[in-house]
PDB file of N, CA and C in Angstrom:
ATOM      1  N   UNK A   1    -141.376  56.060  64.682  1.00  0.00           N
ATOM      2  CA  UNK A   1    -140.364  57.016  65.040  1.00  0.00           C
ATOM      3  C   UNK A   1    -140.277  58.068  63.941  1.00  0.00           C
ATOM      4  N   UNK A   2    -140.323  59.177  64.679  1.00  0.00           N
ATOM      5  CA  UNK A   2    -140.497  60.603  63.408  1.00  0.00           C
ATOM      6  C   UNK A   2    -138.696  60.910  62.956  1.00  0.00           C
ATOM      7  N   UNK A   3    -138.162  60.131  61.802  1.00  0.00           N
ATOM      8  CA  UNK A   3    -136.844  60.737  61.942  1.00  0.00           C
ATOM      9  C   UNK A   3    -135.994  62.366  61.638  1.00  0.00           C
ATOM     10  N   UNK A   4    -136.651  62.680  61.104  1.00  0.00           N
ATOM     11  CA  UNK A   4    -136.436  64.588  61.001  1.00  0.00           C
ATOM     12  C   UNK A   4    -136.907  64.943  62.712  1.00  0.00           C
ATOM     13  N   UNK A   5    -137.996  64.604  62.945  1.00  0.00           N
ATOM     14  CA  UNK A   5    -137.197  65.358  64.456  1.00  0.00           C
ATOM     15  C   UNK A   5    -136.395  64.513  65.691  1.00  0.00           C
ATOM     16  N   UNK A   6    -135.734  62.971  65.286  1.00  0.00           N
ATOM     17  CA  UNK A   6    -134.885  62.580  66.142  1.00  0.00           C
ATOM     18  C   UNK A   6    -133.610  63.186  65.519  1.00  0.00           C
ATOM     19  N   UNK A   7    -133.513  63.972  64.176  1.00  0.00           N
ATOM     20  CA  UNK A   7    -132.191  64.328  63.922  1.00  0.00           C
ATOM     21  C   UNK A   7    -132.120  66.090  63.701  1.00  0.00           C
ATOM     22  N   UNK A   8    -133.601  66.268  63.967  1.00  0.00           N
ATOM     23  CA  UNK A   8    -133.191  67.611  65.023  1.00  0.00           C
ATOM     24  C   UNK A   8    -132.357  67.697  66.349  1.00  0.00           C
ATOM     25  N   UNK A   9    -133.298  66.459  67.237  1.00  0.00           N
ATOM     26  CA  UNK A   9    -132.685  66.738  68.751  1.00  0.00           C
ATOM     27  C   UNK A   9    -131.512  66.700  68.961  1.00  0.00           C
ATOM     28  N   UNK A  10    -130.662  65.446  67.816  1.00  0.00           N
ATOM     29  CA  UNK A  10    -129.533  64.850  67.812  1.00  0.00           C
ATOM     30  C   UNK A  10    -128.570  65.315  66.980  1.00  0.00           C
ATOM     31  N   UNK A  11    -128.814  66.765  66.247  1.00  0.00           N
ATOM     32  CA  UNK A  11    -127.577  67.262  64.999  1.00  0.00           C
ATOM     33  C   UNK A  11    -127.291  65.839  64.657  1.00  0.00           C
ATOM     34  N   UNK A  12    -128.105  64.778  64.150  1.00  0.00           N
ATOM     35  CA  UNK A  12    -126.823  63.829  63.458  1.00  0.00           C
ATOM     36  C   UNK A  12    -128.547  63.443  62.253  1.00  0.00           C
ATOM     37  N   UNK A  13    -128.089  63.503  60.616  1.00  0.00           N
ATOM     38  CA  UNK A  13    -129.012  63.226  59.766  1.00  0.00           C
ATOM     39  C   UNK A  13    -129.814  62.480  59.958  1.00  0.00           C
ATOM     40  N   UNK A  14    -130.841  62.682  58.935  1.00  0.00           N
ATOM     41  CA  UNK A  14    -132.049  61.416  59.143  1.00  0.00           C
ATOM     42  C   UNK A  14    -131.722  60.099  58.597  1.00  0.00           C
ATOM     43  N   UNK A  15    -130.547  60.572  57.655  1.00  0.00           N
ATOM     44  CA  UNK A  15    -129.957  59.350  56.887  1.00  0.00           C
ATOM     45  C   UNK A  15    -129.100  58.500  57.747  1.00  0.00           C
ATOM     46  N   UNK A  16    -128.586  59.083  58.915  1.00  0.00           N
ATOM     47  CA  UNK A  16    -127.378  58.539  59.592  1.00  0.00           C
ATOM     48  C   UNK A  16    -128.473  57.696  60.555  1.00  0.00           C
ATOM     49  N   UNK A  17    -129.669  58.658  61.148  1.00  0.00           N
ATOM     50  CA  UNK A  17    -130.474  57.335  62.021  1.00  0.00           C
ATOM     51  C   UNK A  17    -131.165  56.382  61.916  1.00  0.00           C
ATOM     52  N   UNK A  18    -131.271  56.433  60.211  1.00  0.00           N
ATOM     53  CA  UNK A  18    -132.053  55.792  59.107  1.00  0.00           C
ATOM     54  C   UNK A  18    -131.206  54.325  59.488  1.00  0.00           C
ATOM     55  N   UNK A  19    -129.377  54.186  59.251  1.00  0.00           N
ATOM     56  CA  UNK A  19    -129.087  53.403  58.899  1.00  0.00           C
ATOM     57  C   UNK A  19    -128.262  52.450  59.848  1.00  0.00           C
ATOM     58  N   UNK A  20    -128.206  53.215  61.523  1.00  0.00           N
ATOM     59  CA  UNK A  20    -127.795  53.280  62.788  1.00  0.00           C
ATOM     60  C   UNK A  20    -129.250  51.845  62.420  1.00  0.00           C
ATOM     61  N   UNK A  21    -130.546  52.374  62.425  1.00  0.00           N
ATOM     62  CA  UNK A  21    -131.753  51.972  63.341  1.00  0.00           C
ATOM     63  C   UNK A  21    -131.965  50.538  62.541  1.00  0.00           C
ATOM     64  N   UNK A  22    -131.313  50.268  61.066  1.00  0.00           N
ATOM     65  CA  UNK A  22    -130.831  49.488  60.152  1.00  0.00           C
ATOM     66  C   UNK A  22    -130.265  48.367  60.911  1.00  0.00           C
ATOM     67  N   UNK A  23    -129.024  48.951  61.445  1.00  0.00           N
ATOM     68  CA  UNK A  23    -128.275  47.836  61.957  1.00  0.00           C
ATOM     69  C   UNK A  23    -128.643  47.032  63.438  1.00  0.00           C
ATOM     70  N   UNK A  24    -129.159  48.277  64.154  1.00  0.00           N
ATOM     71  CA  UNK A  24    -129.434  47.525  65.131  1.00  0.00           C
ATOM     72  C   UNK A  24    -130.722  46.621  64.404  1.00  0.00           C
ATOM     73  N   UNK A  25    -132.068  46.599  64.046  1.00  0.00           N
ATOM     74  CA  UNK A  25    -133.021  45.495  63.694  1.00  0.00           C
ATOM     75  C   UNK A  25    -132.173  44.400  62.937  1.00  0.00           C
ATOM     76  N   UNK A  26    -131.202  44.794  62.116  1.00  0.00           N
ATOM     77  CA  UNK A  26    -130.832  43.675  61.732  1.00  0.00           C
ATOM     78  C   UNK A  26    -130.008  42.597  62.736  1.00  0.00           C
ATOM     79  N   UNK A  27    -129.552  43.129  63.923  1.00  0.00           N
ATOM     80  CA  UNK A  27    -128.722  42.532  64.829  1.00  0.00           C
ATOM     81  C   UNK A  27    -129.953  42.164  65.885  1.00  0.00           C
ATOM     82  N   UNK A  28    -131.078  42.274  65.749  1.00  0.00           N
ATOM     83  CA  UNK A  28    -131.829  42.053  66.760  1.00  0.00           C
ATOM     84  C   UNK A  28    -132.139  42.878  68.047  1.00  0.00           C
ATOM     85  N   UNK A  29    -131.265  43.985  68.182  1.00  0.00           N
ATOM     86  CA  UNK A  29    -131.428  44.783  69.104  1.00  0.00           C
ATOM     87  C   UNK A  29    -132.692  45.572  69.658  1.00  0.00           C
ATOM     88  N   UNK A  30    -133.024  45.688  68.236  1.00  0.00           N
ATOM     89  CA  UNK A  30    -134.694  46.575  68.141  1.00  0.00           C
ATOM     90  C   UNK A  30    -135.449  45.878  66.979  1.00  0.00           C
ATOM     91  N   UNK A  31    -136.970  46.003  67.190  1.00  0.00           N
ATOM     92  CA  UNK A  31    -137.488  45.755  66.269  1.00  0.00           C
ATOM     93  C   UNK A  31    -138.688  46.510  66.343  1.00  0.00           C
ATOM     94  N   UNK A  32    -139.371  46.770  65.008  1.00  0.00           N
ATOM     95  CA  UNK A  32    -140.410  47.388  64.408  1.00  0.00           C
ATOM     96  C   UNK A  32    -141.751  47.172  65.189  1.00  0.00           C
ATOM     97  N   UNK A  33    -142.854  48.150  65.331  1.00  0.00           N
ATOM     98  CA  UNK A  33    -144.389  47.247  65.538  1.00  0.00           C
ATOM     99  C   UNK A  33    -145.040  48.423  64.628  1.00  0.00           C
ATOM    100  N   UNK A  34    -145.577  47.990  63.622  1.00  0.00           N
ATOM    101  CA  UNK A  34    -146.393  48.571  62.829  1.00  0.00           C
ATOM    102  C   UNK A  34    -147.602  49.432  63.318  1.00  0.00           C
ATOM    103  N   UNK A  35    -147.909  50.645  63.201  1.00  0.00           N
ATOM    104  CA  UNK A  35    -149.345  51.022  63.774  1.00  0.00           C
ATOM    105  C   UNK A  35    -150.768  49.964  63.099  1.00  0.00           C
ATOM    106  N   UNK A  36    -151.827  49.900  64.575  1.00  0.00           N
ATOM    107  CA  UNK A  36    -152.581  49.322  64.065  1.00  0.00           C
ATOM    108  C   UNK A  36    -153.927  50.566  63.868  1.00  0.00           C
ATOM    109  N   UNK A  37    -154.706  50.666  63.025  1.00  0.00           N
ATOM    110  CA  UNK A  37    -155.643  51.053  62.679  1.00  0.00           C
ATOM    111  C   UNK A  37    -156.595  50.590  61.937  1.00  0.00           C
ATOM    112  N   UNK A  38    -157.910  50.856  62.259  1.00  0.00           N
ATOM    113  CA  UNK A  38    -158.995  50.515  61.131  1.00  0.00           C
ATOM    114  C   UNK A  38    -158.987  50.668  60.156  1.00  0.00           C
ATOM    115  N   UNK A  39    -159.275  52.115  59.740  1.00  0.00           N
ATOM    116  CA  UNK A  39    -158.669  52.850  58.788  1.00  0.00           C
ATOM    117  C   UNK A  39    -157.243  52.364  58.269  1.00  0.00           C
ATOM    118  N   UNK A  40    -157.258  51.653  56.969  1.00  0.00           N
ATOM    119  CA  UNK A  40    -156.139  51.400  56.472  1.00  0.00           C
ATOM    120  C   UNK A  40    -155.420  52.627  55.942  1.00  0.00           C
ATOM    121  N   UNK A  41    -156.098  54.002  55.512  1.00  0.00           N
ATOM    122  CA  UNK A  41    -154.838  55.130  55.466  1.00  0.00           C
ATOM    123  C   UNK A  41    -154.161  55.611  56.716  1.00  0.00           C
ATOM    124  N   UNK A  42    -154.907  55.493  57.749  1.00  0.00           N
ATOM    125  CA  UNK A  42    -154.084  56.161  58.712  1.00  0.00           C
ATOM    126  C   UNK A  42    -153.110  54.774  58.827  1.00  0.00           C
ATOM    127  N   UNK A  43    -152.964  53.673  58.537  1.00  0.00           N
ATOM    128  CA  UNK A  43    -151.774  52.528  58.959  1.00  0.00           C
ATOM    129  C   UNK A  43    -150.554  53.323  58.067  1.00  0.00           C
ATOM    130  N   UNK A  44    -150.595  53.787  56.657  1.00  0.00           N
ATOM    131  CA  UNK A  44    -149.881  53.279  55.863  1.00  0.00           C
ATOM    132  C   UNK A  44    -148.902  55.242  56.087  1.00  0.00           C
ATOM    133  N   UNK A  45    -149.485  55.956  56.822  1.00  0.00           N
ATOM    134  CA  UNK A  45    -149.555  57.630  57.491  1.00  0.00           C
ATOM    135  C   UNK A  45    -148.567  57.566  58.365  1.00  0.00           C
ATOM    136  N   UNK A  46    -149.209  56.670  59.777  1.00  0.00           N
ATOM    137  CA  UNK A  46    -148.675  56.570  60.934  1.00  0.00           C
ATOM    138  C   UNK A  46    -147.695  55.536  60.496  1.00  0.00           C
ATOM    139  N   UNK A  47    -146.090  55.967  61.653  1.00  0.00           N
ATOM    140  CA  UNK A  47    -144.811  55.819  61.459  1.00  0.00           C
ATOM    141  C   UNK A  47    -144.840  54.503  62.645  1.00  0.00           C
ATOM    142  N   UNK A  48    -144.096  53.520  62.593  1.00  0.00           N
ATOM    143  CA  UNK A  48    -144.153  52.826  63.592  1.00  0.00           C
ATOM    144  C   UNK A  48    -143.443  52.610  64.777  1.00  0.00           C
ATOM    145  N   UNK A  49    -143.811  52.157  65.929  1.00  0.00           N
ATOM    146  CA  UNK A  49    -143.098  52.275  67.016  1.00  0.00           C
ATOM    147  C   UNK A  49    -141.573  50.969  67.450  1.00  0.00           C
ATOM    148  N   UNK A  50    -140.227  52.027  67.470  1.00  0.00           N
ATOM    149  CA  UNK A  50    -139.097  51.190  67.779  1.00  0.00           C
ATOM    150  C   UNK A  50    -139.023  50.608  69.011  1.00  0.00           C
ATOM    151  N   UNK A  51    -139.101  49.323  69.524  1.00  0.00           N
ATOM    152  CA  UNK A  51    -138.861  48.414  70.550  1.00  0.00           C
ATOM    153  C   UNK A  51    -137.458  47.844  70.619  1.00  0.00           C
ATOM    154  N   UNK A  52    -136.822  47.827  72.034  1.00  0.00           N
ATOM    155  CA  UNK A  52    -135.944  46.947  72.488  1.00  0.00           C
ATOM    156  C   UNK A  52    -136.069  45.327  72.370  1.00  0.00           C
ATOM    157  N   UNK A  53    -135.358  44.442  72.003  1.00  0.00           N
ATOM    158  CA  UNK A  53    -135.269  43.066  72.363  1.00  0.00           C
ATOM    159  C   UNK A  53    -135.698  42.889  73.696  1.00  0.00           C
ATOM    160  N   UNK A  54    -134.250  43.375  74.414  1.00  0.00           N
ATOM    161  CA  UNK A  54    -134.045  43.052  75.323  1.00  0.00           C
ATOM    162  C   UNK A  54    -134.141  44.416  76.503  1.00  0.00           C
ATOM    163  N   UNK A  55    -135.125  44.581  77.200  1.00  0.00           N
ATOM    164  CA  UNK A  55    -135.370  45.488  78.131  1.00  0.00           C
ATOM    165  C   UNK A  55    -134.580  46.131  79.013  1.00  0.00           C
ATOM    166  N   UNK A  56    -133.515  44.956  79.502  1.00  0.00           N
ATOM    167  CA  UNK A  56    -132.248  45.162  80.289  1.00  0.00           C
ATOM    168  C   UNK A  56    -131.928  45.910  79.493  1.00  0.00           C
ATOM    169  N   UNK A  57    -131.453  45.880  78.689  1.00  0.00           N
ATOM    170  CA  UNK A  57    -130.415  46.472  78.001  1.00  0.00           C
ATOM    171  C   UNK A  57    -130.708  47.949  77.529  1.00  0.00           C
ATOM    172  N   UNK A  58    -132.619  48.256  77.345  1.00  0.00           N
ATOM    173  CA  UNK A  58    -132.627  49.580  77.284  1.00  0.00           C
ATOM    174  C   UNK A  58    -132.403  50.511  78.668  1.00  0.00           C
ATOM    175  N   UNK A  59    -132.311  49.862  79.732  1.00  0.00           N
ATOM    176  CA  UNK A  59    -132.589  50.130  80.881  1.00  0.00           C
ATOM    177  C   UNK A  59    -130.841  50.405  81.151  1.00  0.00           C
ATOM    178  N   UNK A  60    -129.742  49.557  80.979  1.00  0.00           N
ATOM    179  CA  UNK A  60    -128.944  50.158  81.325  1.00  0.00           C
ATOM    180  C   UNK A  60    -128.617  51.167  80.464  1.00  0.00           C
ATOM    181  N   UNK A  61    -129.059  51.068  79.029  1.00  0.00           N
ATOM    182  CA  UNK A  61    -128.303  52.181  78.384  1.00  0.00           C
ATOM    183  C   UNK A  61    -128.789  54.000  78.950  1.00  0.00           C
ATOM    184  N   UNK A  62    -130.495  53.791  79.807  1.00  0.00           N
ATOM    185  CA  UNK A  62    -130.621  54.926  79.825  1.00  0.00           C
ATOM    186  C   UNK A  62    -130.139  55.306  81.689  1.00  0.00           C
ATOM    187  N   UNK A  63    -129.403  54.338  82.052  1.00  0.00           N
ATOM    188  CA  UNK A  63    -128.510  54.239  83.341  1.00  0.00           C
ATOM    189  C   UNK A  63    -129.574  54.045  84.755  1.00  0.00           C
ATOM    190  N   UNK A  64    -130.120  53.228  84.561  1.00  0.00           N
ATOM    191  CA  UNK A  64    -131.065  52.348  85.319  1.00  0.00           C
ATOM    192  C   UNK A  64    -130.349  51.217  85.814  1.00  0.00           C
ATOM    193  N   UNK A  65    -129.992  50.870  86.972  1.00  0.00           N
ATOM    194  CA  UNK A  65    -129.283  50.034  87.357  1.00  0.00           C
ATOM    195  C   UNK A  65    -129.680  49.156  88.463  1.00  0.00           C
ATOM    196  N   UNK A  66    -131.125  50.293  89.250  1.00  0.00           N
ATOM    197  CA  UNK A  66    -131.811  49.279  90.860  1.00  0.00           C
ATOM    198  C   UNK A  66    -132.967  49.479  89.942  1.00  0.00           C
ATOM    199  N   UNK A  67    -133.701  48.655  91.083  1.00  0.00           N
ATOM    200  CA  UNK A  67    -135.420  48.778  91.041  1.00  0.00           C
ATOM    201  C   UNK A  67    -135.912  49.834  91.807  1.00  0.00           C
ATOM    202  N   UNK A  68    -135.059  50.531  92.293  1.00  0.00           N
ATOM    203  CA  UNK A  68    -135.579  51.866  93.014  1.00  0.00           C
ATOM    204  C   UNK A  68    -135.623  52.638  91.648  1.00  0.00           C
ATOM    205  N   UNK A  69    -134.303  53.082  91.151  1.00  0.00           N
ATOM    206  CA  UNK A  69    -133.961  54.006  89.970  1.00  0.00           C
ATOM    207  C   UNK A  69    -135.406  53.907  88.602  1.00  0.00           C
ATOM    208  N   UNK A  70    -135.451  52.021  88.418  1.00  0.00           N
ATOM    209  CA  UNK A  70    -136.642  51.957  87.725  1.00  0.00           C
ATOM    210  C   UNK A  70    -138.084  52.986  88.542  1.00  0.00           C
ATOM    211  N   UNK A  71    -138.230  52.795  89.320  1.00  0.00           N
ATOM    212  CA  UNK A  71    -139.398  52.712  89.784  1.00  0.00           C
ATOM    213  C   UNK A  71    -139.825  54.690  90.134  1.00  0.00           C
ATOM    214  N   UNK A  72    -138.201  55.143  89.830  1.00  0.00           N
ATOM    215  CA  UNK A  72    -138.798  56.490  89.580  1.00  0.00           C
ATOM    216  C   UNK A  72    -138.707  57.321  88.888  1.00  0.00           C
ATOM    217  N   UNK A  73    -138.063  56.277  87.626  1.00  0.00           N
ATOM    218  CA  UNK A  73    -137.704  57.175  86.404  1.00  0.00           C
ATOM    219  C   UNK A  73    -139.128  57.696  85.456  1.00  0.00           C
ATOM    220  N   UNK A  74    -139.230  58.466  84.957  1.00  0.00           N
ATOM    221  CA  UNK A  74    -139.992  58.908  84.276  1.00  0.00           C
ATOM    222  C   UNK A  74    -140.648  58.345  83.087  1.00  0.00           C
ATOM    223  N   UNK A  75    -139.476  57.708  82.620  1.00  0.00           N
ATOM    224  CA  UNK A  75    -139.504  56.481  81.379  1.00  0.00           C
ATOM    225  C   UNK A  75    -140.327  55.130  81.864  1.00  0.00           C
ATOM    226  N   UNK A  76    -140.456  54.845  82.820  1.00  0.00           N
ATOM    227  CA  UNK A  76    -140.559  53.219  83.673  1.00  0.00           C
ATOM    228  C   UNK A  76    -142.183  52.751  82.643  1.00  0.00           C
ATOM    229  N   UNK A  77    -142.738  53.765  82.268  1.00  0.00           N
ATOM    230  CA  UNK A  77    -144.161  53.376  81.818  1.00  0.00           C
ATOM    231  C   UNK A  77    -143.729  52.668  80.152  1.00  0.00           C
ATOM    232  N   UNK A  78    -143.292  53.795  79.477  1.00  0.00           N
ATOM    233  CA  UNK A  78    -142.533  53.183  77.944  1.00  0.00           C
ATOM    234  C   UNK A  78    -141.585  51.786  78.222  1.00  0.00           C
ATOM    235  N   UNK A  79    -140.554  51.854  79.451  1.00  0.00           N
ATOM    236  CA  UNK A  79    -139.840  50.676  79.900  1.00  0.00           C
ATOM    237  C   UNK A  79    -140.935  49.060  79.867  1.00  0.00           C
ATOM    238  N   UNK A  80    -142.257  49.662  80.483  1.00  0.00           N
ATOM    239  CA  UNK A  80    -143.377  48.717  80.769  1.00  0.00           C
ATOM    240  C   UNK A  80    -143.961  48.038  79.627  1.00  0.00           C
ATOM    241  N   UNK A  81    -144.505  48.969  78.589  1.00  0.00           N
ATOM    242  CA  UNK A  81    -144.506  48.778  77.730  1.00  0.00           C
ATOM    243  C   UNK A  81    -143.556  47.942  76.643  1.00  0.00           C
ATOM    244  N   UNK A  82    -142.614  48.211  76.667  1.00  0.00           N
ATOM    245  CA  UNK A  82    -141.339  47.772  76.069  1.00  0.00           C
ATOM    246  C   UNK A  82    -141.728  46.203  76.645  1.00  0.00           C
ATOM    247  N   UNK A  83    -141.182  46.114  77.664  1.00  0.00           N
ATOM    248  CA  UNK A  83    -141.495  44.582  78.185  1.00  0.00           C
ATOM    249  C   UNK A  83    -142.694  43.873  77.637  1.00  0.00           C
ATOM    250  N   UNK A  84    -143.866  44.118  78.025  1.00  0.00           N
ATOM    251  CA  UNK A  84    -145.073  43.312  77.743  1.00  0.00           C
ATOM    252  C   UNK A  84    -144.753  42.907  76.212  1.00  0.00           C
ATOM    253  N   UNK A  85    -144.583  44.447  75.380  1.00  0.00           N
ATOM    254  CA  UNK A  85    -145.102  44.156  73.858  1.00  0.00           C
ATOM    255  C   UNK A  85    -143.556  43.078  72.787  1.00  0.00           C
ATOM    256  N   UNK A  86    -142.559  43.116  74.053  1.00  0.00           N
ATOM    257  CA  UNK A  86    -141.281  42.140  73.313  1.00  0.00           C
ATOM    258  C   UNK A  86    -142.081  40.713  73.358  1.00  0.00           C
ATOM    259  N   UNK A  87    -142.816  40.185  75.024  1.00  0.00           N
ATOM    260  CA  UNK A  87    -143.174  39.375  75.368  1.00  0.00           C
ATOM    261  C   UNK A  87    -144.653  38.913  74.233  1.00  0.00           C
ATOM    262  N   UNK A  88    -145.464  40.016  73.958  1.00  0.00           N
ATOM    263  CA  UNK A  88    -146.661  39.140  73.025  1.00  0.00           C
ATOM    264  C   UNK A  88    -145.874  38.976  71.481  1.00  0.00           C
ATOM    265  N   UNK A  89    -145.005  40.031  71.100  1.00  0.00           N
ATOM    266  CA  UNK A  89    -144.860  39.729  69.765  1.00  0.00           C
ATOM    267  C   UNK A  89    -143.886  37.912  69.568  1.00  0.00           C
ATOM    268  N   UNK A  90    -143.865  37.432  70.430  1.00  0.00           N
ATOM    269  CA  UNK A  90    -142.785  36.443  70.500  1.00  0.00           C
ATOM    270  C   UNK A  90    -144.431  35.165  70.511  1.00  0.00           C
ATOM    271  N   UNK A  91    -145.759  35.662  70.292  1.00  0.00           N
ATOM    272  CA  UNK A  91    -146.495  34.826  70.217  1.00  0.00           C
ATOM    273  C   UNK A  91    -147.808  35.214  69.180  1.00  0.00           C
ATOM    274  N   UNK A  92    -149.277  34.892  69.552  1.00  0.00           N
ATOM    275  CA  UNK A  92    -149.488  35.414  68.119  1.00  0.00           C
ATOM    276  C   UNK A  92    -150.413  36.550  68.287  1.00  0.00           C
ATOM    277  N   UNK A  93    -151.439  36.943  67.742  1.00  0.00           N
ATOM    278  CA  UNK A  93    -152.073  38.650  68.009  1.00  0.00           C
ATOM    279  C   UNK A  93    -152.697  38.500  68.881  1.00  0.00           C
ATOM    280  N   UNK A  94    -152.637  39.630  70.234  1.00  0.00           N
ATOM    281  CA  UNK A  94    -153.273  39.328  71.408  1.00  0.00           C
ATOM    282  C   UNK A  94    -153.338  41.145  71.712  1.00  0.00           C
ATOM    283  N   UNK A  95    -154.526  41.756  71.460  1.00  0.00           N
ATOM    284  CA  UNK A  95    -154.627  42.818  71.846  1.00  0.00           C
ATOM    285  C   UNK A  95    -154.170  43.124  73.441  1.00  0.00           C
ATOM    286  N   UNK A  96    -153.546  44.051  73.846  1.00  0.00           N
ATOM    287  CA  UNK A  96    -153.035  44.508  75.541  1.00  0.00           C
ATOM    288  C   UNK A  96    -153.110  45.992  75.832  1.00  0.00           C
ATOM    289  N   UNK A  97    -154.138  46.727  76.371  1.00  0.00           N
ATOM    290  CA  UNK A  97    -154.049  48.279  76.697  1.00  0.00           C
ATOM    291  C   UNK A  97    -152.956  48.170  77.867  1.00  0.00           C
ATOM    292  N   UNK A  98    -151.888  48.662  78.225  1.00  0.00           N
ATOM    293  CA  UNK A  98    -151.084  48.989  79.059  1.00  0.00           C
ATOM    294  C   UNK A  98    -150.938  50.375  79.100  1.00  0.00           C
ATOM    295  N   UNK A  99    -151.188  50.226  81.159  1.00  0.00           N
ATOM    296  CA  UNK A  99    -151.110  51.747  81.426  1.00  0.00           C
ATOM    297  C   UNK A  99    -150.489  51.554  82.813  1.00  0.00           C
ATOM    298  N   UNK A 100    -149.476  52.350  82.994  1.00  0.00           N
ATOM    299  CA  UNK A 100    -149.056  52.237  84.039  1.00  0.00           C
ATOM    300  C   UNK A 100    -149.539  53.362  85.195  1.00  0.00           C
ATOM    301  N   UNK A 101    -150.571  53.129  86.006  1.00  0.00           N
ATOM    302  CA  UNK A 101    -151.006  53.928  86.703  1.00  0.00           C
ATOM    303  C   UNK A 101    -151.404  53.852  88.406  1.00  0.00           C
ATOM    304  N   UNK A 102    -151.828  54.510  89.526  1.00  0.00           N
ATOM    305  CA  UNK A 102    -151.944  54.505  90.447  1.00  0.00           C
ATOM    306  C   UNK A 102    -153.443  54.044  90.777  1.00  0.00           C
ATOM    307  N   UNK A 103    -154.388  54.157  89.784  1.00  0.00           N
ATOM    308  CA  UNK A 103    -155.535  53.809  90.033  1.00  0.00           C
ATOM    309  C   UNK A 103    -156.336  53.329  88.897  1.00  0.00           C
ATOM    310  N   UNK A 104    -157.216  52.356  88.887  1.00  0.00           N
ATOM    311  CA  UNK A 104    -157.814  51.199  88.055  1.00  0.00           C
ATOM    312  C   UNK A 104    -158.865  52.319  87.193  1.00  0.00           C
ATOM    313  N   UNK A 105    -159.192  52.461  86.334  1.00  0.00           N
ATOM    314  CA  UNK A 105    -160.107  52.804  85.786  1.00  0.00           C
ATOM    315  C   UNK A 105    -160.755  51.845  84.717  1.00  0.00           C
ATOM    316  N   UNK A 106    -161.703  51.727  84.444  1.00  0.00           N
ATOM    317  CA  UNK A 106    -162.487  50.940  83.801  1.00  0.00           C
ATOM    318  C   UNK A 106    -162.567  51.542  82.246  1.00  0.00           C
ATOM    319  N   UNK A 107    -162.231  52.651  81.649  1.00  0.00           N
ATOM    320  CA  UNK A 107    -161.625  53.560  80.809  1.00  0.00           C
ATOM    321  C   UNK A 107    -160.706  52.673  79.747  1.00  0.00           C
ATOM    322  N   UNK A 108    -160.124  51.836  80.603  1.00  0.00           N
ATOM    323  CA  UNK A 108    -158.444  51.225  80.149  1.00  0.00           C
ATOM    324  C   UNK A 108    -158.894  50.171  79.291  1.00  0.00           C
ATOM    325  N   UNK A 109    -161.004  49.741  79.339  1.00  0.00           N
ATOM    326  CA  UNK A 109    -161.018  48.758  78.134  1.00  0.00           C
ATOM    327  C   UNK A 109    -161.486  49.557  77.057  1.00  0.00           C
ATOM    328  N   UNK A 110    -161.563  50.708  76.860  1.00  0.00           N
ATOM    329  CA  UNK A 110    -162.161  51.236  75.733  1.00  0.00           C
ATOM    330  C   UNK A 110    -161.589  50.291  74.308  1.00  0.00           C
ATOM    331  N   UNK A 111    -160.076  50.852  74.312  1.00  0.00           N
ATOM    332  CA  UNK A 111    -159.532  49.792  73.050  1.00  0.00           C
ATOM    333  C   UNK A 111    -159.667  48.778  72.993  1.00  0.00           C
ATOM    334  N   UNK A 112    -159.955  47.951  74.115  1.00  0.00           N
ATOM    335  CA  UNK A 112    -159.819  46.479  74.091  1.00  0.00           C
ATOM    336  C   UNK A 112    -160.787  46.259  73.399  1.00  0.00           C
ATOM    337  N   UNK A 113    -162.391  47.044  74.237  1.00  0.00           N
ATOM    338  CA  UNK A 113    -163.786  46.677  73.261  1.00  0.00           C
ATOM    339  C   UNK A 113    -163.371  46.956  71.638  1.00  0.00           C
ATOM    340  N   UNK A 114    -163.115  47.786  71.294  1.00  0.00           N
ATOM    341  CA  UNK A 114    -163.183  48.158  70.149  1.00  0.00           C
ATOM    342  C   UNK A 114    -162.381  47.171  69.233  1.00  0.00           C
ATOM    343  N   UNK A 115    -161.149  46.880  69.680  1.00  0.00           N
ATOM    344  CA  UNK A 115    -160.221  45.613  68.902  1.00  0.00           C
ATOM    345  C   UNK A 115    -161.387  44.900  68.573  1.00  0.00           C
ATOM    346  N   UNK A 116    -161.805  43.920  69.700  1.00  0.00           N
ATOM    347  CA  UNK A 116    -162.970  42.708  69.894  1.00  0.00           C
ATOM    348  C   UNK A 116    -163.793  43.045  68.707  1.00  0.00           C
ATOM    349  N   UNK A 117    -164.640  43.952  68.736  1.00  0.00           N
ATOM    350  CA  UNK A 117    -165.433  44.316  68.540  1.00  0.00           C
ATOM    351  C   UNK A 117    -164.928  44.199  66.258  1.00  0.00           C
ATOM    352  N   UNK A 118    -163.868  44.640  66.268  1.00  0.00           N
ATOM    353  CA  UNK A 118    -163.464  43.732  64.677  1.00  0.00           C
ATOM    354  C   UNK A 118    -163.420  42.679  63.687  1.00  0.00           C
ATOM    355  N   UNK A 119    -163.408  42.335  62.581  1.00  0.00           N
ATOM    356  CA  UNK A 119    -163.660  40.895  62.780  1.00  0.00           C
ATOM    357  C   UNK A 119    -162.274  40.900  61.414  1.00  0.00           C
ATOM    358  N   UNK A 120    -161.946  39.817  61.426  1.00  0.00           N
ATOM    359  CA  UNK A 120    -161.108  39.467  60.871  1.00  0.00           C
ATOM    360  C   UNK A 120    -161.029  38.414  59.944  1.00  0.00           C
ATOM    361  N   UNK A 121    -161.043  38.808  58.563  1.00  0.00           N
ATOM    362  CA  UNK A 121    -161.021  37.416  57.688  1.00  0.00           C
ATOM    363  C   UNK A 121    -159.561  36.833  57.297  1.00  0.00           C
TER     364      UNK A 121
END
């Protein structure tokens, strides 16, 4: 999360979302996922991505209430996301390309090969 421009959009400091984004991880509300990269400078560059616990709960806050409303909000793909990646971090490293789309492309393993394709000591 880039905080100088969430406290552009929001007139409220970087310090104030600094310590908002504080409390919720510490309450469990949200939590961290580190960027992954090969390149260990671009890890330590790239900012990491804020996740919901609990999905419901981002869903009502952004006033999602049916499965119709899900299903045509604009968000529903990040919502998707949100879900899967609460669900693997609760186990142990399991690479997942998620894309929420109308048609299959074979495209969607590029990352996967490439994860695999790492080796890990």
């Amino acid at each position: 999360m880039n905080l100088a421009s969430r406290s552009s959009d929001t007139a409220v400091s970087a310090t104030t979302i600094r310590n908002w984004l504080s409390v919720l991880k510490a309450s469990y509300v949200v939590f961290e996922l580190p960027p992954f990269f090969e390149n260990v400078r671009k890890r330590v560059i790239k900012s990491p991505k804020i996740f919901f616990t609990d999905v419901g709960l981002a869903s009502f806050l952004m006033g999602i209430h049916t499965e119709e409303q899900a299903s045509r909000d604009p968000l529903r793909g990040n919502l998707y996301e949100n879900l899967v990646v609460a669900d693997i971090v609760k186990g142990a490293l399991t690479p997942v390309e998620i894309k929420s789309a109308g048609t299959f492309s074979m495209d969607f393993f590029k990352g996967l090969e490439r994860f695999q394709a790492l080796e890990f000591t």
